[in-house]
Protein backbone atom coordinates (compact mmCIF):
# COMPACT_ATOMS: atom_id res chain seq x y z
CA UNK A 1 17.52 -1.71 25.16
CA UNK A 2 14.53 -3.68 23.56
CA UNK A 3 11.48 -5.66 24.93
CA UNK A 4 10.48 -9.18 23.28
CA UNK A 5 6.55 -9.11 22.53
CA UNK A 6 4.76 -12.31 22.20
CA UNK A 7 1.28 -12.15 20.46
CA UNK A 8 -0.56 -14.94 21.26
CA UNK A 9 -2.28 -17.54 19.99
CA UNK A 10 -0.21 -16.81 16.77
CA UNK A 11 3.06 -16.71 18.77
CA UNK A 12 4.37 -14.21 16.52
CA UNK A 13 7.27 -12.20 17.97
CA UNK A 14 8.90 -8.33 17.63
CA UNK A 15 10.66 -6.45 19.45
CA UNK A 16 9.73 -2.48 21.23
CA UNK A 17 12.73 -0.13 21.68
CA UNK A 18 12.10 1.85 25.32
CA UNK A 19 9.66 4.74 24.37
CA UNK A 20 8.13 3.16 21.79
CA UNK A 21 4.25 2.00 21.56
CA UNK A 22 3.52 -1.76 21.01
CA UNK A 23 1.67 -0.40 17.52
CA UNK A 24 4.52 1.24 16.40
CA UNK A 25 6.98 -1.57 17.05
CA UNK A 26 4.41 -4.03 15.73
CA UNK A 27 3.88 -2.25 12.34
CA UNK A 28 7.89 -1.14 12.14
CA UNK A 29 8.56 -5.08 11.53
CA UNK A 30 5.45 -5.83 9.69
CA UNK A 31 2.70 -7.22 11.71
CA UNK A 32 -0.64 -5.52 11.63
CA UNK A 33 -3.19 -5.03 14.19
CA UNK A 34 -6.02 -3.20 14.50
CA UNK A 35 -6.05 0.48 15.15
CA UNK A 36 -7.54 3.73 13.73
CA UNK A 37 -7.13 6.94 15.68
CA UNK A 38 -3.73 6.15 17.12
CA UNK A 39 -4.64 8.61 19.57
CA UNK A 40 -6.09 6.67 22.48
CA UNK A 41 -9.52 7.21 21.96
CA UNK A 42 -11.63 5.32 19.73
CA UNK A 43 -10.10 1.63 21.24
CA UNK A 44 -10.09 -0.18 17.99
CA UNK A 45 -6.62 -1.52 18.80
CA UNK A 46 -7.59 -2.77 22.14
CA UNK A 47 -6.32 -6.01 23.59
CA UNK A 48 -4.63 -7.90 26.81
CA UNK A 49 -1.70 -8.13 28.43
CA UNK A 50 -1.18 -11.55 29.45
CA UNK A 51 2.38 -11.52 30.59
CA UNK A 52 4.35 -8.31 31.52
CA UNK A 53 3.75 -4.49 32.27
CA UNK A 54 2.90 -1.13 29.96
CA UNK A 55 2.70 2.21 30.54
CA UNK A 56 1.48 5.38 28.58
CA UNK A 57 2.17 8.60 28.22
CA UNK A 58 1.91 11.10 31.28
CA UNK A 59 1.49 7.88 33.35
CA UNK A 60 -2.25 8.72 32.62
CA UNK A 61 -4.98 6.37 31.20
CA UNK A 62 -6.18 7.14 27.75
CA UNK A 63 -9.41 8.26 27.32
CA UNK A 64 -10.30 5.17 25.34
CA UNK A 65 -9.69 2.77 27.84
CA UNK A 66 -12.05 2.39 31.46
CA UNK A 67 -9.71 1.86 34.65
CA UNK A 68 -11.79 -1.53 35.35
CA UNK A 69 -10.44 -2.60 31.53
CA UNK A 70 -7.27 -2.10 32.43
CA UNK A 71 -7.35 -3.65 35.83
CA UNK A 72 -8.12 -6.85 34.14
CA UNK A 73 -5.30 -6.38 31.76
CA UNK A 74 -6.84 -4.90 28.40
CA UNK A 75 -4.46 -2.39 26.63
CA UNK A 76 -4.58 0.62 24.11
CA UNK A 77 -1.83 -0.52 22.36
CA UNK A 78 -1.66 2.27 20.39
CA UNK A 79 0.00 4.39 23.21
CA UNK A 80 1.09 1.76 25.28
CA UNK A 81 4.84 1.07 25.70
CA UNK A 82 6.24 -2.02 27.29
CA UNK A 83 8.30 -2.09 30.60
CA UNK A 84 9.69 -5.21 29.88
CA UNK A 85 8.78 -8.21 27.54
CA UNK A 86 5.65 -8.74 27.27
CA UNK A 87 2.96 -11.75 25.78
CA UNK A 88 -0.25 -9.97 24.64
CA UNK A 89 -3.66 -11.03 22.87
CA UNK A 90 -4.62 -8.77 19.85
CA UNK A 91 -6.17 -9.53 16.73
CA UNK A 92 -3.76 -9.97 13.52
CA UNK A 93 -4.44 -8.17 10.25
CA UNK A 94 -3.72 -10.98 7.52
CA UNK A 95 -6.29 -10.12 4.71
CA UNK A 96 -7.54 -7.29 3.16
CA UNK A 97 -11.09 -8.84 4.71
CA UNK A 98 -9.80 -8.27 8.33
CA UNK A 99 -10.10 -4.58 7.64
CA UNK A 100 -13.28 -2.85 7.67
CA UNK A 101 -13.69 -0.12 4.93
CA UNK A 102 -14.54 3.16 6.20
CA UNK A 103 -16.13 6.33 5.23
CA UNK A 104 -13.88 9.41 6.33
CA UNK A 105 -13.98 13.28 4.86
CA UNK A 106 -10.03 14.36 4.12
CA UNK A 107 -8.81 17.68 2.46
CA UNK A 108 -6.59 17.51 -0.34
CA UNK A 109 -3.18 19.09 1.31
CA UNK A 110 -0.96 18.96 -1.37
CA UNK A 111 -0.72 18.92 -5.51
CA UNK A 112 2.19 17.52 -7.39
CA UNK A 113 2.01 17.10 -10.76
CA UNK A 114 4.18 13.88 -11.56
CA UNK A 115 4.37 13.63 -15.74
CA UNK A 116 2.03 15.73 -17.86
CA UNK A 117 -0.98 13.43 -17.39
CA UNK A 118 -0.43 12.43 -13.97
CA UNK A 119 -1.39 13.91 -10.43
CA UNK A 120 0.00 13.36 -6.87
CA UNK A 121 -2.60 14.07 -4.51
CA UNK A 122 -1.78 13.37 -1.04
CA UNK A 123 -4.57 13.61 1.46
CA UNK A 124 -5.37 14.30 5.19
CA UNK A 125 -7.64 12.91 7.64
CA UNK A 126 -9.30 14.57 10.16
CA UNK A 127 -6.49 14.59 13.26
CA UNK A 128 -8.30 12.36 15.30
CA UNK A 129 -8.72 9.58 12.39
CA UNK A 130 -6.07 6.99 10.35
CA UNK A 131 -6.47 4.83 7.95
CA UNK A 132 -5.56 1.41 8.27
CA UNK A 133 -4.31 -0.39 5.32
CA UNK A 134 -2.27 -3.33 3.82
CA UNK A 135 0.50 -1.85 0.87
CA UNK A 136 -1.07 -1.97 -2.20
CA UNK A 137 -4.93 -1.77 -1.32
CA UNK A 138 -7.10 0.81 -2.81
CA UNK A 139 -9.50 4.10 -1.90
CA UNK A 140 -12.71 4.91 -3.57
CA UNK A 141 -13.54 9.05 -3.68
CA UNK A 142 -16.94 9.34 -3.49
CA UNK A 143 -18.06 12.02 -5.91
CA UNK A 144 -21.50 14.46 -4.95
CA UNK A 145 -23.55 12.61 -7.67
CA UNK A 146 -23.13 9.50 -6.02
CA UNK A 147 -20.49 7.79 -8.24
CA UNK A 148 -17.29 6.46 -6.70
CA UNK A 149 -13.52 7.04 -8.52
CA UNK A 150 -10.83 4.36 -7.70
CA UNK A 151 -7.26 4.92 -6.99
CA UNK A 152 -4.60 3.03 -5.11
CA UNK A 153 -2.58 3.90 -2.39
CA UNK A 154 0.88 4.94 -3.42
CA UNK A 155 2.18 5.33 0.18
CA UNK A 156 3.15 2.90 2.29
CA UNK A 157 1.17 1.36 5.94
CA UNK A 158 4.14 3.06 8.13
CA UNK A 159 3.05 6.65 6.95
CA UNK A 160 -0.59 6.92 7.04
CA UNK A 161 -0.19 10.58 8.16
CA UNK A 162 -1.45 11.35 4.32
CA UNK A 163 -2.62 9.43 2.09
CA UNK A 164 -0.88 9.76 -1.61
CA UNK A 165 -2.93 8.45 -4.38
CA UNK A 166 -1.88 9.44 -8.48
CA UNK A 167 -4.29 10.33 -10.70
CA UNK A 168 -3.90 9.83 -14.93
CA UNK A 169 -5.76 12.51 -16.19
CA UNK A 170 -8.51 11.10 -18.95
CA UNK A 171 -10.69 13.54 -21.25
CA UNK A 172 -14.23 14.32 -19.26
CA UNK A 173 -12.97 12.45 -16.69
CA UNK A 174 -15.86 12.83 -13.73
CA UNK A 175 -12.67 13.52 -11.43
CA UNK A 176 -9.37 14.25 -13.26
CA UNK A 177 -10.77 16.48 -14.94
CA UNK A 178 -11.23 18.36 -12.25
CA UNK A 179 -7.80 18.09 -10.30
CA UNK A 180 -6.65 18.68 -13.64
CA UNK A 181 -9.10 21.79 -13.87
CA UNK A 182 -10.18 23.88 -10.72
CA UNK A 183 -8.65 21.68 -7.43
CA UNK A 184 -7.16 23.57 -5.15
CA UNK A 185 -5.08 22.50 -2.31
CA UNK A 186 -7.58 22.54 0.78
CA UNK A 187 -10.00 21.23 -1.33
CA UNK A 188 -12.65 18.61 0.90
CA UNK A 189 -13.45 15.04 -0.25
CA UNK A 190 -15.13 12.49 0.68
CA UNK A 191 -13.53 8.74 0.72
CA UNK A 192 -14.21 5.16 1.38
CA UNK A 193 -11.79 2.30 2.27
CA UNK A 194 -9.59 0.21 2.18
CA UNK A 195 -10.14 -1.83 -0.03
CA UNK A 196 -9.36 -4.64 -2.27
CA UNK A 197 -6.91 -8.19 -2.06
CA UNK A 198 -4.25 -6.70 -3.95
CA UNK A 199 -1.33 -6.64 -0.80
CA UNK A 200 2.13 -8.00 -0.49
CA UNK A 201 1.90 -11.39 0.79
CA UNK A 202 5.04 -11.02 3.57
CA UNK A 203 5.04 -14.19 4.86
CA UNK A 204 5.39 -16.59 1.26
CA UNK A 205 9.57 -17.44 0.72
CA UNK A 206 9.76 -17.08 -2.90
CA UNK A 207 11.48 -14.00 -4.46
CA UNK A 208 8.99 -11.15 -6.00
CA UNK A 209 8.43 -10.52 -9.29
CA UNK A 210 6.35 -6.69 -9.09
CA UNK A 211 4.59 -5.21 -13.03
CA UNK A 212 3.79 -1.93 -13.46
CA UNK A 213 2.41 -0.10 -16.53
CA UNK A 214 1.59 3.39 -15.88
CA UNK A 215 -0.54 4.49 -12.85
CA UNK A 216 -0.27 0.40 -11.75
CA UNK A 217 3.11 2.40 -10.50
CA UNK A 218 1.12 3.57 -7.02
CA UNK A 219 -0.30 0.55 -5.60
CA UNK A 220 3.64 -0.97 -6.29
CA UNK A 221 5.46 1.82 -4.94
CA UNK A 222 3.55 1.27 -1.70
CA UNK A 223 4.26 -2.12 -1.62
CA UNK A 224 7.65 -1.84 -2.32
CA UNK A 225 8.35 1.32 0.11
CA UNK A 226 6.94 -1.14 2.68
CA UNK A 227 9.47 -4.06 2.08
CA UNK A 228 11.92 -1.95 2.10
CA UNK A 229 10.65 -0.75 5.53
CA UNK A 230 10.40 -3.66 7.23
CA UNK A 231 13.59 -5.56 5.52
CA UNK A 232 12.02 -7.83 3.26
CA UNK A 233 15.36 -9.53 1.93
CA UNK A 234 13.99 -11.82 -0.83
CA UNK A 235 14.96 -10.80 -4.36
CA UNK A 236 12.39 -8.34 -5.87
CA UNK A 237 12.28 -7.87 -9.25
CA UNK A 238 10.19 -4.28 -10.90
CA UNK A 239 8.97 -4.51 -14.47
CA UNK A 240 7.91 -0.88 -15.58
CA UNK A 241 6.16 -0.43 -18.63
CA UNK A 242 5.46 2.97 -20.39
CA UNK A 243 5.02 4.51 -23.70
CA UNK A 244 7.98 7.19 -23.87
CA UNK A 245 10.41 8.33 -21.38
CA UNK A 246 7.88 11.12 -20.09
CA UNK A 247 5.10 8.59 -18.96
CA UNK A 248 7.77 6.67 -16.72
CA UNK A 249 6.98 9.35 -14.19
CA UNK A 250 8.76 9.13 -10.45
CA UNK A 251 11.74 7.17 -12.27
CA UNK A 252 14.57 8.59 -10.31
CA UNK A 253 13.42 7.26 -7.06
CA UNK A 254 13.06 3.94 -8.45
CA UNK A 255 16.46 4.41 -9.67
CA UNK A 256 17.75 5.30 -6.30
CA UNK A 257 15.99 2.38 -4.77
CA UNK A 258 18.08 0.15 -6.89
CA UNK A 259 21.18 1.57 -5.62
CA UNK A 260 19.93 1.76 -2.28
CA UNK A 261 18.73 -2.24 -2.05
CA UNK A 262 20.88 -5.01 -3.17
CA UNK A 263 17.74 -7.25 -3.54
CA UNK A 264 15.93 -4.80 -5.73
CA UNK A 265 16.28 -4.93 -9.02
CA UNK A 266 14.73 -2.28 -11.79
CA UNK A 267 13.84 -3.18 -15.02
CA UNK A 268 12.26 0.13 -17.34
CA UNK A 269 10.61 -0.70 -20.70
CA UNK A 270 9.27 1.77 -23.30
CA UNK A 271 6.94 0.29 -25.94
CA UNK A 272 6.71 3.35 -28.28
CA UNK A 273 10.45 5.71 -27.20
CA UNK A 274 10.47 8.60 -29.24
CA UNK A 275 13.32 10.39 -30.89
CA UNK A 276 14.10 12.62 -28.45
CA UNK A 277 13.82 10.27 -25.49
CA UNK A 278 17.64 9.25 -26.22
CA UNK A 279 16.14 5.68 -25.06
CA UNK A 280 18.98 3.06 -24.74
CA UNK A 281 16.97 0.76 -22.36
CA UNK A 282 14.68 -2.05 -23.49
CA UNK A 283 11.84 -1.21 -25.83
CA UNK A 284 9.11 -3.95 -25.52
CA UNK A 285 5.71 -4.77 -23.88
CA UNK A 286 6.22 -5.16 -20.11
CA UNK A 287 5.38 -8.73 -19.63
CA UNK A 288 7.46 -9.76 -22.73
CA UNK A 289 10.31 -8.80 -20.76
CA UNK A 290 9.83 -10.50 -17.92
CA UNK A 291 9.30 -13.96 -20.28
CA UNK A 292 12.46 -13.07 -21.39
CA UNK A 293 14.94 -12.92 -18.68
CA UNK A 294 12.45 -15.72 -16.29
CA UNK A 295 11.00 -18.37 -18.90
CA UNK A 296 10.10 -20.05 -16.02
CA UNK A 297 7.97 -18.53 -13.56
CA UNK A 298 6.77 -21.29 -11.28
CA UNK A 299 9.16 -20.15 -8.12
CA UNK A 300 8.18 -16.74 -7.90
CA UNK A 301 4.92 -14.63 -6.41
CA UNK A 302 3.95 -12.36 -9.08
CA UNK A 303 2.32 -9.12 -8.06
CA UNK A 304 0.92 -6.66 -11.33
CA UNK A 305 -1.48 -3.52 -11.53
CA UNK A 306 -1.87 -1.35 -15.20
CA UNK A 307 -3.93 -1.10 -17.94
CA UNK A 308 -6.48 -4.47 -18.51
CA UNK A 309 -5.09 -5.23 -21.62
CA UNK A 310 -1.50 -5.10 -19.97
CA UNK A 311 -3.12 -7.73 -17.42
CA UNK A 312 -4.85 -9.83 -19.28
CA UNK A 313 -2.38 -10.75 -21.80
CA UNK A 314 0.58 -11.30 -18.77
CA UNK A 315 -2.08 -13.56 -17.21
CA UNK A 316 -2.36 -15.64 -19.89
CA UNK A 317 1.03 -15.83 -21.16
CA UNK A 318 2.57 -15.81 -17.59
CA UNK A 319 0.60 -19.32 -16.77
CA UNK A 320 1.97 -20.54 -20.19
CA UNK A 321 5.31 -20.14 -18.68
CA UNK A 322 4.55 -21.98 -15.28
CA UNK A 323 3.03 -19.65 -13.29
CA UNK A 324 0.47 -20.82 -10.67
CA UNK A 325 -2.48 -19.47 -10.38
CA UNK A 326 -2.10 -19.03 -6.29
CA UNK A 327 1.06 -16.99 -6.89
CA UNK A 328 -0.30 -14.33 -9.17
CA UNK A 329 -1.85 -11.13 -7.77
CA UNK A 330 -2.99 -8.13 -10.02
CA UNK A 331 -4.71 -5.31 -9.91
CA UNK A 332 -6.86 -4.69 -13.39
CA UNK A 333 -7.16 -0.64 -13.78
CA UNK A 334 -10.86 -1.32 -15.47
CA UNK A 335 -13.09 1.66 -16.89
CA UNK A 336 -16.03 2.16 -14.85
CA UNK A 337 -19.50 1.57 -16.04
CA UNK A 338 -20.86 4.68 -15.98
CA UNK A 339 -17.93 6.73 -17.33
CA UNK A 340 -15.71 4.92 -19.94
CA UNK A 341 -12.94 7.21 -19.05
CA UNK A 342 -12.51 6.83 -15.68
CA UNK A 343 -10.65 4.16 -14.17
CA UNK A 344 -11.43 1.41 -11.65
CA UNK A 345 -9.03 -0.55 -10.03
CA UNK A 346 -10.04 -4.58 -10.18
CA UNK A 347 -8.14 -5.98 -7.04
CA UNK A 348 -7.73 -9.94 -7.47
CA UNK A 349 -5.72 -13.02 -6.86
CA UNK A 350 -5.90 -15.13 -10.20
């Protein structure tokens, strides 16, 4: 059995299978709303039941929500599961904007080192915090000196119970160099976020053209673990540029993806293959490739994150071959001021 929810004025609709909270249903089918602790106390994903009945766990009140709220109707929506179908008022999440960035401590709970340059680090919030995000956005780590390092998230909105972000290890980099050096797992940081535009646009109709070169790979594999999640059936397209076949790091599970989805579509280039890579794929630049097999790129959404010179010259040649400028998204991996090795994520719509 499932529950119709109404969220009103938007009159977007979902559906809640018995047990489960409005959040959860909400976010399993790709509408945001506000929320945080998911744990009933802090109220950010308050709102009102217009129409219909929930209840919560225990049959007891959460400790985030006053009895005379929920006389009038207000909700924790969080922990709140329908009886029934229900209309409700909540706040939407449509923009990276409608998200306030936070500043939360996490500990570093696991290590995995993805190619020889690369990192996974996935991190862990304090167990009454979560961090709400759209797929693709980005993270700063605050450092003790007072500079900030950049990476996007590489997991998707669903599972926020760690954050995974990949880090390209860079000579005398301020931070690689030392998850590269002395991090150990348990280690505490310090972050700030979300933030940034770059996010899959769900509700456009035309079919998704997704670039990667190198570390651009995490802010895309969130975004595409979250289509997949939530059924996004238009044709997706991944461009994946690397050097050799040991910098196209993770490229099994994109290879089971494309077995796995019949609207997903994988695409691998190497620019510089060497001998013993055994390379029978494409060797080109990234964006060349896509030029070649779509000259014309005026009905598609274009979503890219890599290296800026990777960026810059699709941008340029991309509008050349149609593109418009409201359907290209990218994320620019630029060096930061104070460090010319570090890298710095440049979130934008063109």
């Amino acid at each position: 059995m499932s529950y119709k929810i109404t969220i009103e004025p938007s009159g977007h609709t979902f559906t809640a299978e018995v047990g489960e909270s409005v959040l959860e249903a909400a976010l399993r089918q790709g509408l945001v709303i506000p929320y945080s602790c998911r744990g009933g106390t802090c109220a950010t994903c308050m709102g009102k039941v217009v129409e219909g009945d929930v209840t919560y766990p225990g049959d007891e009140l959460p400790p985030g929500l006053d009895p005379k709220e929920a006389a009038i109707g207000q909700a924790l929506f969080c922990l709140a599961r329908p009886t029934g179908d229900l209309a409700i008022e909540v706040r939407e999440v449509r923009d990276g904007g409608d998200i306030e960035p936070r500043r939360l401590p996490c500990r570093v709970v696991r290590m995995k080192q993805l190619a020889h340059d690369v990192m996974q680090l996935d991190l862990k919030l304090p167990d009454t915090e979560r961090l709400q995000f759209l797929p693709g956005q980005y993270i700063d780590i605050l450092l003790r000196d007072g500079r900030k390092r950049s990476y996007s998230l590489a997991n998707p909105p669903h599972r926020d119970d760690v954050l995974e972000i990949h880090v390209r290890h860079v000579t005398d980099g301020a931070f690689s160099g030392k998850v590269f050096g002395d991090m150990k797992e348990k280690s505490l940081l310090r972050l700030e976020g979300p933030l940034g535009n770059f996010f899959l646009r769900e509700e456009s109709p035309r079919p998704v053209i997704l670039v990667a070169g190198g570390t651009g790979f995490a802010p895309i594999k969130g975004i595409l673990e979250h289509a997949f999640y939530i059924g996004l059936d238009r044709p997706i397209h991944l461009y994946r540029g690397a050097r050799s076949r040991r910098d196209l790091y993770l490229d099994d599970l994109v290879r089971d993806w494309d077995a796995a989805h019949s609207n997903f579509h994988y695409t691998p280039c190497l620019s510089e293959p060497l001998p013993e890579d055994a390379w029978d794929g494409h060797v080109d630049l990234v964006h060349n490739r896509v030029l070649r097999d779509f000259p014309n790129l005026e009905p598609f959404d274009v979503y890219m994150a890599g290296p800026p010179g990777m960026v810059h010259a699709a941008r340029r040649d991309f509008a050349r071959h149609g593109l418009p400028a409201g359907q290209l998204y990218y994320d620019s991996f630029e060096h930061a001021l104070d460090e010319p090795v570090s890298l710095k994520p440049s979130s934008s719509s063109a």
